[in-house]
Protein backbone atom coordinates (compact mmCIF):
# COMPACT_ATOMS: atom_id res chain seq x y z
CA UNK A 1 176.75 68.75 28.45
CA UNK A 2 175.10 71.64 30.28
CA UNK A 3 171.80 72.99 28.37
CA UNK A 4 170.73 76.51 29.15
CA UNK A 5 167.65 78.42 29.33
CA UNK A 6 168.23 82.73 29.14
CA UNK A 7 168.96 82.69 32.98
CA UNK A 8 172.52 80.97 32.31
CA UNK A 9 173.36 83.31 29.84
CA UNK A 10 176.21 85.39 31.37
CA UNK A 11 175.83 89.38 31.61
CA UNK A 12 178.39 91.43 29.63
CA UNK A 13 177.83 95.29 28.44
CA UNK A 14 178.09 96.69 24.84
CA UNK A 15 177.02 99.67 23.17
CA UNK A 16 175.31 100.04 19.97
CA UNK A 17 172.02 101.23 18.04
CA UNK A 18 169.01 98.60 17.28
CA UNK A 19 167.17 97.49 13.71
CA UNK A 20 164.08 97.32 13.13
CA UNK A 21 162.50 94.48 11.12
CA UNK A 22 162.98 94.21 6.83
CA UNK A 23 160.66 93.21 4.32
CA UNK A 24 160.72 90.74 1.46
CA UNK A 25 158.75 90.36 -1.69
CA UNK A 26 156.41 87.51 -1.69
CA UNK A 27 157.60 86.79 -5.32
CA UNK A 28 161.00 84.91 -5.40
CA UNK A 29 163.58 86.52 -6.95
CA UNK A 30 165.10 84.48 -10.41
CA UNK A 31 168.32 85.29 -11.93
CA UNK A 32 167.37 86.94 -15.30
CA UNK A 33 171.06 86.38 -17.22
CA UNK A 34 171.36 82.77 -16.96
CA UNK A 35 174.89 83.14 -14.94
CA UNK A 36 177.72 85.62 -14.75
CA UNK A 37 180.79 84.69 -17.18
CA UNK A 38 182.85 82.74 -15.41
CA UNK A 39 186.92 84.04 -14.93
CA UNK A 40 189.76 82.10 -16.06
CA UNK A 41 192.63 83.09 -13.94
CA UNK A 42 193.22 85.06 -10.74
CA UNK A 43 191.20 87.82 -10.45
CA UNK A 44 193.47 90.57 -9.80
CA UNK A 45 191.28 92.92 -6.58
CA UNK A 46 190.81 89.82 -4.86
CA UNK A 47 192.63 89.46 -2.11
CA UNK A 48 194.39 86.59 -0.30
CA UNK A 49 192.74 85.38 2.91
CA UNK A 50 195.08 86.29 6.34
CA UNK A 51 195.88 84.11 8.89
CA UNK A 52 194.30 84.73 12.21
CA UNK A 53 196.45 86.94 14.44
CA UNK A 54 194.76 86.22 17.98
CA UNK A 55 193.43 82.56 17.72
CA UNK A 56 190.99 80.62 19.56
CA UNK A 57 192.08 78.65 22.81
CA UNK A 58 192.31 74.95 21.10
CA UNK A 59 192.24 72.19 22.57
CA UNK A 60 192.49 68.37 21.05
CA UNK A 61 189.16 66.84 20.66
CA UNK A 62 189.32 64.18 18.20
CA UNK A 63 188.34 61.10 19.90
CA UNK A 64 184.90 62.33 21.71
CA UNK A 65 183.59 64.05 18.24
CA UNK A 66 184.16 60.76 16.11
CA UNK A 67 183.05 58.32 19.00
CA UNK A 68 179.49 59.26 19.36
CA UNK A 69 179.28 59.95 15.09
CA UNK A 70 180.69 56.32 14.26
CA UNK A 71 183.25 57.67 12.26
CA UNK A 72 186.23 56.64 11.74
CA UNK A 73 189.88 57.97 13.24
CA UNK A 74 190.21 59.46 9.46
CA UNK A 75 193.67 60.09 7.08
CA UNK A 76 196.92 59.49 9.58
CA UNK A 77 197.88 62.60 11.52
CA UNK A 78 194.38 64.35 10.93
CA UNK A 79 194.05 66.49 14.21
CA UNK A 80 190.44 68.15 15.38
CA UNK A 81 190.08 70.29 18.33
CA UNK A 82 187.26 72.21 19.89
CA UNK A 83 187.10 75.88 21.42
CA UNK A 84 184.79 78.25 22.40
CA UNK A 85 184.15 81.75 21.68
CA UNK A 86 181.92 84.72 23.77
CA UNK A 87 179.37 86.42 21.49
CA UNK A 88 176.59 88.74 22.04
CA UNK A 89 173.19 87.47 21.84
CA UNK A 90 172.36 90.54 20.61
CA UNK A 91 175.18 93.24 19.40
CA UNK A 92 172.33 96.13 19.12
CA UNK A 93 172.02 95.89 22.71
CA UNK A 94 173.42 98.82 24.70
CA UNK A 95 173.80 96.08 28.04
CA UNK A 96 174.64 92.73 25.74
CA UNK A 97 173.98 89.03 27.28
CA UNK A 98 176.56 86.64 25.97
CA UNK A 99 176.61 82.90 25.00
CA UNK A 100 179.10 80.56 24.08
CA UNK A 101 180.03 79.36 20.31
CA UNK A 102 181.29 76.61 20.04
CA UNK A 103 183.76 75.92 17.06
CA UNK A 104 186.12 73.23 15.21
CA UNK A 105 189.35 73.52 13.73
CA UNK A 106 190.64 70.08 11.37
CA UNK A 107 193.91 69.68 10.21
CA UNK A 108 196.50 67.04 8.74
CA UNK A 109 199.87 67.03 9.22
CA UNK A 110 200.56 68.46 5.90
CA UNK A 111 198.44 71.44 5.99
CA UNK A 112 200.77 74.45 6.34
CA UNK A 113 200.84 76.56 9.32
CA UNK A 114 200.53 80.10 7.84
CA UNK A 115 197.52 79.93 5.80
CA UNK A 116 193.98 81.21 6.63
CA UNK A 117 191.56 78.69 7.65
CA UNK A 118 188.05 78.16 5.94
CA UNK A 119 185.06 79.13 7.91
CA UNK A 120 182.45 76.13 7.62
CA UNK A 121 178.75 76.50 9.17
CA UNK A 122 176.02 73.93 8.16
CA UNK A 123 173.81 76.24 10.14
CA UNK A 124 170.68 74.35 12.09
CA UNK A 125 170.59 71.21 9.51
CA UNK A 126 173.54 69.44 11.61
CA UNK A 127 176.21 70.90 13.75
CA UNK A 128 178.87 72.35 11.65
CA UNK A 129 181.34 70.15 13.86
CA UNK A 130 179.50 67.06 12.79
CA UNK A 131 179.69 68.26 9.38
CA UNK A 132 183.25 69.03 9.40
CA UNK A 133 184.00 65.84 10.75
CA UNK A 134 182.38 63.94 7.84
CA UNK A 135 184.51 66.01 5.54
CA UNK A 136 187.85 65.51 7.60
CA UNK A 137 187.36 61.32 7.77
CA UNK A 138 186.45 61.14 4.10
CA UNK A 139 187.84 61.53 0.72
CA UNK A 140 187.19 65.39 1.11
CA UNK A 141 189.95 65.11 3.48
CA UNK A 142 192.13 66.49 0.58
CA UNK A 143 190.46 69.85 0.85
CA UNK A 144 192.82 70.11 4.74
CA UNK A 145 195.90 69.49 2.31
CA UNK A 146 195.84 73.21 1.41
CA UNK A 147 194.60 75.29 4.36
CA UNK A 148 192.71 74.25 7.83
CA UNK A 149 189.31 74.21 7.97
CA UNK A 150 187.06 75.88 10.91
CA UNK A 151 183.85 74.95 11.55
CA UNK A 152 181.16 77.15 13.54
CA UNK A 153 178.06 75.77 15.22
CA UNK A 154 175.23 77.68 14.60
CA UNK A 155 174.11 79.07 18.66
CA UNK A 156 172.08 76.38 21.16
CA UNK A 157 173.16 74.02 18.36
CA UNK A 158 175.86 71.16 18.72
CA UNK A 159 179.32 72.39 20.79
CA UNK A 160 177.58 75.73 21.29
CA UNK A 161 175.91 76.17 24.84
CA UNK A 162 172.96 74.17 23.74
CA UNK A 163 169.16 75.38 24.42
CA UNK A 164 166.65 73.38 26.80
CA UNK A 165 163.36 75.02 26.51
CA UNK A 166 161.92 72.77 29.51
CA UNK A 167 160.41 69.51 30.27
CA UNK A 168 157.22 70.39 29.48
CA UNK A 169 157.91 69.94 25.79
CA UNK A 170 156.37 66.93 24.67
CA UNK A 171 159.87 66.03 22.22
CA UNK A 172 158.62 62.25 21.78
CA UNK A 173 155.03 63.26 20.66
CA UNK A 174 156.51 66.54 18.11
CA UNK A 175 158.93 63.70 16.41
CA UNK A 176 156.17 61.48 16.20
CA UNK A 177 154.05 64.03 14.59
CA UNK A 178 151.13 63.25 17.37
CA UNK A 179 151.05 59.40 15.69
CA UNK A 180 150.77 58.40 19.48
CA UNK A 181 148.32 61.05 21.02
CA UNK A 182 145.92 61.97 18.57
CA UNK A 183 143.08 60.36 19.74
CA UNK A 184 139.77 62.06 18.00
CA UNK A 185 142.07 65.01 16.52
CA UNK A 186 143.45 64.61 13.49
CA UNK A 187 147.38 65.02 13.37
CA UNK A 188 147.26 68.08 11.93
CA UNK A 189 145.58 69.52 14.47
CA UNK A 190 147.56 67.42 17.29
CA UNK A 191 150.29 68.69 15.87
CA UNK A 192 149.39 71.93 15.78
CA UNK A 193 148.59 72.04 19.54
CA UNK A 194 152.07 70.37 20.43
CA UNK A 195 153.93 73.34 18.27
CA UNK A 196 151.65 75.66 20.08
CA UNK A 197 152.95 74.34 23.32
CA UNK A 198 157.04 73.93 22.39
CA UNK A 199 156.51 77.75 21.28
CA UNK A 200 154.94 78.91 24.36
CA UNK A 201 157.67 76.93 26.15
CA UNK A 202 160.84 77.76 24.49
CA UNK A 203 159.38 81.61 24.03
CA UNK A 204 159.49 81.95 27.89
CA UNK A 205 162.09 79.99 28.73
CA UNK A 206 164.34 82.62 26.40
CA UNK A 207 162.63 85.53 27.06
CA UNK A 208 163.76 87.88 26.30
CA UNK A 209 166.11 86.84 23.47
CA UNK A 210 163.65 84.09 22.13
CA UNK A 211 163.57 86.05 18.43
CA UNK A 212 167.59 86.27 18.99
CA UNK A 213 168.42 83.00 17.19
CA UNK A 214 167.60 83.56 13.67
CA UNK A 215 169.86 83.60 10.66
CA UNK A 216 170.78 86.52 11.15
CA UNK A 217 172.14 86.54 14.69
CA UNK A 218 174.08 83.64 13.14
CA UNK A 219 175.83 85.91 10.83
CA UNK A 220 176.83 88.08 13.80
CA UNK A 221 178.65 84.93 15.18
CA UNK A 222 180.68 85.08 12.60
CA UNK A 223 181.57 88.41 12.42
CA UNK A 224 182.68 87.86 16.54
CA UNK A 225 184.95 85.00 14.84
CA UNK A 226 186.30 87.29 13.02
CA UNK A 227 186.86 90.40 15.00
CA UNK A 228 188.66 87.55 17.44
CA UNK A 229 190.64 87.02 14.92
CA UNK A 230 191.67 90.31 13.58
CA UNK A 231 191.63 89.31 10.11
CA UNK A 232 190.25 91.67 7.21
CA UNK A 233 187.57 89.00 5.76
CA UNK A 234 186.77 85.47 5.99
CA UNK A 235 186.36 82.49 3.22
CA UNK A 236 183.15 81.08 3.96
CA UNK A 237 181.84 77.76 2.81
CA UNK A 238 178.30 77.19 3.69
CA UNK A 239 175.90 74.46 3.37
CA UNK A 240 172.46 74.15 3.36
CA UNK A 241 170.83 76.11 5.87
CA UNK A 242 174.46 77.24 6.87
CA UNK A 243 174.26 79.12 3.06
CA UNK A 244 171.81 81.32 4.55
CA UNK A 245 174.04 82.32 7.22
CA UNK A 246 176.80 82.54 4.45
CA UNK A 247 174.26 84.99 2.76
CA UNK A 248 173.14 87.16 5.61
CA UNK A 249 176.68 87.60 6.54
CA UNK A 250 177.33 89.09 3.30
CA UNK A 251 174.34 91.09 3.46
CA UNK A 252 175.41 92.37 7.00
CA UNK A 253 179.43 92.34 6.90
CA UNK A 254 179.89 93.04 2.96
CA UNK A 255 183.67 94.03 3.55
CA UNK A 256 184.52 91.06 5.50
CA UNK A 257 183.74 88.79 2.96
CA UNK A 258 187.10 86.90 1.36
CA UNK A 259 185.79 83.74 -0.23
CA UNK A 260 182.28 82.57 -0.35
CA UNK A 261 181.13 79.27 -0.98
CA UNK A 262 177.34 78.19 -1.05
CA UNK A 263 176.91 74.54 -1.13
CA UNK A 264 173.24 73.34 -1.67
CA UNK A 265 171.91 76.92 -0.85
CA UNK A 266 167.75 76.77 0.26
CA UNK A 267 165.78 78.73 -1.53
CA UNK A 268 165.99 83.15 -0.36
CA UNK A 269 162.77 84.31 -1.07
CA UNK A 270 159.84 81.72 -0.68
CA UNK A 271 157.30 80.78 2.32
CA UNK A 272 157.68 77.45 4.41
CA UNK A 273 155.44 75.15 2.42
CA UNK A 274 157.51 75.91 -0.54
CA UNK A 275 160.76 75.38 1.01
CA UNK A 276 158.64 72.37 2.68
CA UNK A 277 158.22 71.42 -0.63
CA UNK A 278 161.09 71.71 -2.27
CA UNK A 279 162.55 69.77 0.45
CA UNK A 280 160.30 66.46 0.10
CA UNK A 281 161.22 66.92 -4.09
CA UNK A 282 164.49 66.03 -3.15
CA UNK A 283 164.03 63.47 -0.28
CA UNK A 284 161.27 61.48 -2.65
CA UNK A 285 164.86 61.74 -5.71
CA UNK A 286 167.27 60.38 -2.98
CA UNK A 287 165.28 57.68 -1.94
CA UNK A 288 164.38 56.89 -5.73
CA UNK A 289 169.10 56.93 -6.59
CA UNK A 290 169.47 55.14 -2.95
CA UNK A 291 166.57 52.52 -4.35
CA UNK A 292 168.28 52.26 -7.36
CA UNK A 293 171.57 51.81 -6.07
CA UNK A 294 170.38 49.10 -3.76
CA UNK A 295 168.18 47.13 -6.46
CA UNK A 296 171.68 47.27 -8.37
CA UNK A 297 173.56 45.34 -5.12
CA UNK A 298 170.69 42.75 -4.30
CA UNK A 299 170.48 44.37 -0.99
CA UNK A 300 167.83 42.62 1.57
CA UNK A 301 165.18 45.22 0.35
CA UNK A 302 164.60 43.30 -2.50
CA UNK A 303 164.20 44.38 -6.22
CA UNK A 304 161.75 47.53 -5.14
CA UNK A 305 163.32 48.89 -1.99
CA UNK A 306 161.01 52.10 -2.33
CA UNK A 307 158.09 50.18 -2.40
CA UNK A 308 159.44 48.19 0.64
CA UNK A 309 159.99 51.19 2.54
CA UNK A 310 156.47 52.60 1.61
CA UNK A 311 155.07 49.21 3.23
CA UNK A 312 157.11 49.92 6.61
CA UNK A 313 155.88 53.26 6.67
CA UNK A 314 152.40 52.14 6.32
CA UNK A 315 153.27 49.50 9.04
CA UNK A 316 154.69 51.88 11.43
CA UNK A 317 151.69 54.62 10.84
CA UNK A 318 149.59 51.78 11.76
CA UNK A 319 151.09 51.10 15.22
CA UNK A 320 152.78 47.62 13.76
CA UNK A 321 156.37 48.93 14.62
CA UNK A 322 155.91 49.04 18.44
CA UNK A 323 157.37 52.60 19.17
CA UNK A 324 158.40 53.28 15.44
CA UNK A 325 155.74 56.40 13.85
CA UNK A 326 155.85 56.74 10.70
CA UNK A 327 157.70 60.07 10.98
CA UNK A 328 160.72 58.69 13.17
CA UNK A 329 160.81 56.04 10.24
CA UNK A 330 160.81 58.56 7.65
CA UNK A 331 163.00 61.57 9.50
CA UNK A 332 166.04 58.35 9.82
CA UNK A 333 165.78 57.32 6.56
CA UNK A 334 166.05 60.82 5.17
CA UNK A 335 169.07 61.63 7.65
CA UNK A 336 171.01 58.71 6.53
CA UNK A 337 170.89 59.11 2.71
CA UNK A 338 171.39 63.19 3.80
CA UNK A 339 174.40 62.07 5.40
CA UNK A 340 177.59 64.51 5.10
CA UNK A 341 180.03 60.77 5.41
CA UNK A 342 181.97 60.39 2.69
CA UNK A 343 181.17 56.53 2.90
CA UNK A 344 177.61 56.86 1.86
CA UNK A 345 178.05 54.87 -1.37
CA UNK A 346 179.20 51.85 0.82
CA UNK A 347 176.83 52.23 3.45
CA UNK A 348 173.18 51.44 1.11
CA UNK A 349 173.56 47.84 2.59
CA UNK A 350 173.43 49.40 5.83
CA UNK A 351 170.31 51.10 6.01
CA UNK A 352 168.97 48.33 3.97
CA UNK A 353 170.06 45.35 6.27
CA UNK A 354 168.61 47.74 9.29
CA UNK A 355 164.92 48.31 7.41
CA UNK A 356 165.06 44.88 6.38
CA UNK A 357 165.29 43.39 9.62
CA UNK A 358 162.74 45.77 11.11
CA UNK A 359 160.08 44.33 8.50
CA UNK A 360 161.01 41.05 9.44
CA UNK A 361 160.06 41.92 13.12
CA UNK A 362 163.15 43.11 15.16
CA UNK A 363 163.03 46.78 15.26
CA UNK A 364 166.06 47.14 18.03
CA UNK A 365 168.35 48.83 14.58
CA UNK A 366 166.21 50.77 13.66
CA UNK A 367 165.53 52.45 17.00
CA UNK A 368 168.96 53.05 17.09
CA UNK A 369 168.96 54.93 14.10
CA UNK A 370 166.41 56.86 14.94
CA UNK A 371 167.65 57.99 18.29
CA UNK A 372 171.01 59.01 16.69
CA UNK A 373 169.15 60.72 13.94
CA UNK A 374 167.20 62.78 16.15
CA UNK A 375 169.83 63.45 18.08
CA UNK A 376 171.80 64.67 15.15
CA UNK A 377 168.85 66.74 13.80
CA UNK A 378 165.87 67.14 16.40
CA UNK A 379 167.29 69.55 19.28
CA UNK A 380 165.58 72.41 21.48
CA UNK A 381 167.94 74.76 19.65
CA UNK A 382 167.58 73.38 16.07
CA UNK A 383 163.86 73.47 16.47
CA UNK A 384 164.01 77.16 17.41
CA UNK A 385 166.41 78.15 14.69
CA UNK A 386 164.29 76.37 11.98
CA UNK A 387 161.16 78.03 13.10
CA UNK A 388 163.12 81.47 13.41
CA UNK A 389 163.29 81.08 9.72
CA UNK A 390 160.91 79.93 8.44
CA UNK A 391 158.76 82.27 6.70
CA UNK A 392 154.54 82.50 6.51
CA UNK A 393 154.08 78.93 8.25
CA UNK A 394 150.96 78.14 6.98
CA UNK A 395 147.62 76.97 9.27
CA UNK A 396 145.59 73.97 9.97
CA UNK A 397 143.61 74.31 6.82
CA UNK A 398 145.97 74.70 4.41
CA UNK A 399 147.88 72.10 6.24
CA UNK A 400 145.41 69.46 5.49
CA UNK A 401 144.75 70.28 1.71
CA UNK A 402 148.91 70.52 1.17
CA UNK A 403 148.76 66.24 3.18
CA UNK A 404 146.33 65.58 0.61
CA UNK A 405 147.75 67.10 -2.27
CA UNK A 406 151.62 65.63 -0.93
CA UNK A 407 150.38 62.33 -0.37
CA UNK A 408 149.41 62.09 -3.84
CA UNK A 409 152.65 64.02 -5.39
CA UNK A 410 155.17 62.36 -3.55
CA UNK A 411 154.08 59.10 -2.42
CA UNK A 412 156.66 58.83 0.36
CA UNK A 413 157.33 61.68 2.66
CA UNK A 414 154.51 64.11 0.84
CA UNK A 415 152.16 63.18 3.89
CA UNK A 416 154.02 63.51 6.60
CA UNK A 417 155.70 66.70 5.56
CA UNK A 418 152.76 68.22 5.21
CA UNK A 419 151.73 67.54 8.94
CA UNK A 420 155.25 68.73 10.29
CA UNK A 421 154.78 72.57 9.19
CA UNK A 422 152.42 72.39 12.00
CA UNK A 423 155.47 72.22 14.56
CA UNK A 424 156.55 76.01 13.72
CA UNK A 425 152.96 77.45 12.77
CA UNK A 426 152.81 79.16 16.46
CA UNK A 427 156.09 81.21 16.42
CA UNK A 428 156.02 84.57 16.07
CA UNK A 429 156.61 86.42 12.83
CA UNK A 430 159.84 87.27 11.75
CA UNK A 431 161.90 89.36 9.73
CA UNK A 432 162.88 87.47 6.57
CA UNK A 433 166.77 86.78 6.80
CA UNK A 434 168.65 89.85 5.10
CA UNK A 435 169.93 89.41 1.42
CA UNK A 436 172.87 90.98 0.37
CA UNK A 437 173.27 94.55 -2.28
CA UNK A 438 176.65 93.87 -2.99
CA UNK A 439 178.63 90.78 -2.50
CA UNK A 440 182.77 92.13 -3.65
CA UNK A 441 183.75 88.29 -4.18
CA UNK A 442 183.03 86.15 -6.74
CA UNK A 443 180.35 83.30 -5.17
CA UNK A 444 180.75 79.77 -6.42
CA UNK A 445 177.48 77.83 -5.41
CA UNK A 446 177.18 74.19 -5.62
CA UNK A 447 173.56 71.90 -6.06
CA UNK A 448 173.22 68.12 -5.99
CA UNK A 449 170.67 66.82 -7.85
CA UNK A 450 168.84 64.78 -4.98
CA UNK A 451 169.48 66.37 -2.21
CA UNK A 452 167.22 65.24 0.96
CA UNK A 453 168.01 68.28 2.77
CA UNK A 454 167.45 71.15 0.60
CA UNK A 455 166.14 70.00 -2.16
CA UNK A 456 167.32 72.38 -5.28
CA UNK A 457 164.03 73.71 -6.56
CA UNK A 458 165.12 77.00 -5.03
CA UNK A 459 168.31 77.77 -7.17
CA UNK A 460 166.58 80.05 -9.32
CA UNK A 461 166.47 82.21 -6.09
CA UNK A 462 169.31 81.89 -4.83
CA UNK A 463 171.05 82.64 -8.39
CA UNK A 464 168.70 85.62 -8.97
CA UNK A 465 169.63 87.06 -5.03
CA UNK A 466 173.37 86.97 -6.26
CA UNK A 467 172.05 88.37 -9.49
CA UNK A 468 170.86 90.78 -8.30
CA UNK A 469 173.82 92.30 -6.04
CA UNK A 470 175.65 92.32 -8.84
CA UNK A 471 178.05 89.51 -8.01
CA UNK A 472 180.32 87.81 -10.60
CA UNK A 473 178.89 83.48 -9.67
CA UNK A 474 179.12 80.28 -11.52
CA UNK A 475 176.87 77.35 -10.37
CA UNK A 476 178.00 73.60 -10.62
CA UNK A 477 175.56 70.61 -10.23
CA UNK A 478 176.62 66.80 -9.00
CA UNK A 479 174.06 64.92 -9.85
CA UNK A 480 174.40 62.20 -7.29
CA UNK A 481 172.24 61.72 -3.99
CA UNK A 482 172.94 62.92 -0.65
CA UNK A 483 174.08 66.67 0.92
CA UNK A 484 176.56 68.31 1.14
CA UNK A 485 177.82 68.32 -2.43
CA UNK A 486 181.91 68.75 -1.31
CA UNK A 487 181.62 65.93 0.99
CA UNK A 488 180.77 63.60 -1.51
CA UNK A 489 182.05 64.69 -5.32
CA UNK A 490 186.00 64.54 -5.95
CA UNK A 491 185.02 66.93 -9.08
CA UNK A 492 183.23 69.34 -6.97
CA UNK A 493 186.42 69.47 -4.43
CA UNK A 494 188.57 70.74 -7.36
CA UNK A 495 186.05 73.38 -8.01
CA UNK A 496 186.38 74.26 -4.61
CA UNK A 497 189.83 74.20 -4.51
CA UNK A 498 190.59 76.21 -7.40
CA UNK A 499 188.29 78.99 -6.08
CA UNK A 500 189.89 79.27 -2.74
CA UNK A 501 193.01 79.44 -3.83
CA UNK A 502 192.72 81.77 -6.55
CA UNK A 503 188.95 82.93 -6.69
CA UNK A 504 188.99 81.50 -9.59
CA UNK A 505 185.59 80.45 -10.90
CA UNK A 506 184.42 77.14 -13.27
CA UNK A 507 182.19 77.94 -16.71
CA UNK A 508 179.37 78.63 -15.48
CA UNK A 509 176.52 75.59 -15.23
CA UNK A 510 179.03 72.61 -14.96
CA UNK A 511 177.94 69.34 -13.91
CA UNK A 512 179.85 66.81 -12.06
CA UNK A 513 179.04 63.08 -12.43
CA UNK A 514 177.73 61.01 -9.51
């Protein structure tokens, strides 16, 4: 696929004022009433979603997407295909460049023809497509029963015109976290030095748009998808990062809203480290359910798989993996029990049998885990996305007291962590991603309980944002492992599916088993 720097983006024109930056409060926000009271039938001023009346130009694309993700051809009849839409890098320009979105409609046979489709975005932690095609080949297939579902890639991310900031970005050494090319520095400062050099790169390479792919501008996307469509509002559903989006759209495009979903939300008010944080909390509680889960099947990690994948890490750290760092251990161990599949219960001997063969000396698997993993999460565009949000990325010092204090705290990917909020320290400050003052929809928001993504240490935020835009919002919890929540719990999916249909809302603080 083509990758683009700013001089392929096309020239367009467009008129319109621009914004200057916003402030946020340092202090997060926490939701003071402990949850809005939940409604028990249709709420009457809530409209129906309408179907698109100018649609996208699709085009079947089934078999490439599911190749290259190793999923299977899904429920009989299920149909995907791709498109592309023109949007404004950005809309406060008075002469606009443009860039391709790329987006992905699923559907089974069944699903009927005049019904609005849900928007999906998973925002920069996976392409939305790769996320939607989890959900479409697994048991969340049901959710395409009742309406189509469209999925949005975040821009220079996945089947959107991806980003290239230039060979002189050492990719290799910024995965490895500077394992390889430290020499007398320590990795916090090696690392610090190869974020300063992707930022110079990828800064100049999109100049001068390189602050144009933030949340934010993400939102706009969206409201392009929707003035293409020439529909009133549009039911959003997103997860992790692509909650964010979710959020700034309703901060930016209040009226448009129809539905909104917000499945394993990140926290809306706190600095990197803390959403750093947060994060590793819920990696170190996956690995602990996927241990568990393994001990329980005799898998070839024997009775302590944690403690067997703390001893590879330690073996790969020490340069007795060949090519394997510690962080490309750790970033495809995370990715796989973060996985969106619907399968993930039945895949633990997987990643076991791969991890256990690498320990006894054959590290071909896991190489090839890794790879996919980084491609799935480590692109040019993805790496300027998460840095575009990211907010007060601390320094080199506090760097190195938060791998001490990590290391200690979470045994397994504390350290490591730590070290990685060097990659984004360099980029320049931005404006926090907006927060909406009203939101006219009742919000159902989803958290898992070990989420490796997200983490859900930030709910409080999240629930006191919604809180505090006066929204009517009911939270439900799965306590299983893995992200998204919908992709994985049938009792979730029936939360979801009452709300979309109706806007209809559970009691407020439900649980679903894993």
């Amino acid at each position: 696929m083509r990758r683009i720097g700013v001089a392929a983006i096309v020239l367009a024109v467009s008129t319109a004022c621009g914004a200057g930056p916003s402030d946020r409060p340092e202090v997060a926000v926490v939701e003071q009433g402990g949850g809005s009271a939940p409604t028990t039938e249709t709420t009457p001023d809530i409209p129906q979603l309408q179907t698109p009346v100018r649609d996208l130009d699709w085009a079947d694309c089934k078999d490439s997407t599911l190749g290259p993700l190793g999923l299977g051809a899904g429920p009989a009849g299920l149909s995907l295909e791709c498109a592309r839409f023109t949007t404004s890098v950005d809309a406060s320009e008075r002469r606009a460049h443009v860039i391709q979105i790329g987006a992905m409609r699923a559907r089974l046979p069944q699903t009927p023809d005049n019904v609005a489709p849900l928007v999906l975005t998973s925002g920069s932690d996976l392409a939305s497509t790769s996320t939607l095609a989890a959900l479409a080949t697994g048991p969340s297939a049901s959710l395409l029963e009742r309406q189509p579902i469209v999925a949005i890639d975040r821009r220079g991310i996945g089947t959107s015109t991806p980003l290239d900031c230039g060979p002189r970005v050492d990719r290799r050494a910024l995965a490895d976290l500077g394992q390889f090319t430290a020499g007398d520095a320590s990795t916090v400062d090696e690392v610090a030095a190869l974020g300063r050099d992707a930022t110079v790169e990828c800064t100049d390479e999109l100049q001068p748009y390189e602050l144009d792919f933030d949340t934010s501008h993400a939102a706009d996307d969206l409201e392009q998808l929707r003035q293409l469509w020439q529909v009133d509002g549009l039911g959003l559903l997103g997860t992790g990062n692509g909650a964010a989006v979710a959020l700034a759209y309703a901060a930016k495009y209040p009226a448009h809203v129809g539905r909104l979903v917000l499945d394993a939300p990140p926290a809306t008010t706190v600095d990197a480290a803390t959403a750093a944080e947060q994060r590793v909390q819920g990696q170190e509680a996956a690995l602990a359910d996927f241990s568990r889960r393994c001990a329980a099947l005799n898998c070839s990690l024997g009775p302590d798989p944690t403690a067997t994948i703390t001893a590879l890490r330690d073996q790969a750290a020490a340069g007795r993996l060949e090519a394997v760092s510690s962080s490309s251990l750790l970033t495809a161990v995370s990715a796989f029990i973060g996985s969106p599949r619907g399968d993930q219960a039945a895949r633990v001997r997987e990643l076991a049998d791969i991890l256990a063969t690498a320990e006894g000396g054959d590290v071909a698997p896991l190489q090839d885990l890794i790879e996919t993993s980084e491609t799935a999460v480590g692109t040019d565009g993805q790496f300027v996305a998460r840095c575009s949000d990211g907010q007060q990325w601390p320094g080199p010092g506090r760097a190195k007291d938060l791998q001490q204090t990590w290391a200690e705290k979470y045994p397994v990917f504390g350290a490591d962590a730590a070290v990685a909020l060097m990659r984004c320290a360099a980029w320049p400050t931005m404006a926090p991603p907006p927060l909406p003052s009203t939101i006219p929809v009742p919000v159902l928001v989803f958290s898992g309980a070990a989420d490796p993504v997200i983490g859900n240490g930030g709910m409080a935020t999240v629930t006191g944002s919604l809180t505090s835009a006066g929204a009517m919002w009911s939270s439900v919890t799965w306590e299983g492992y893995g992200h998204p929540v919908v992709t994985h719990s049938d009792c979730a999916r029936q939360a979801l599916d009452r709300y979309l249909d109706s806007a209809t809302l559970p009691p407020n603080g439900s649980a679903c088993p894993a």
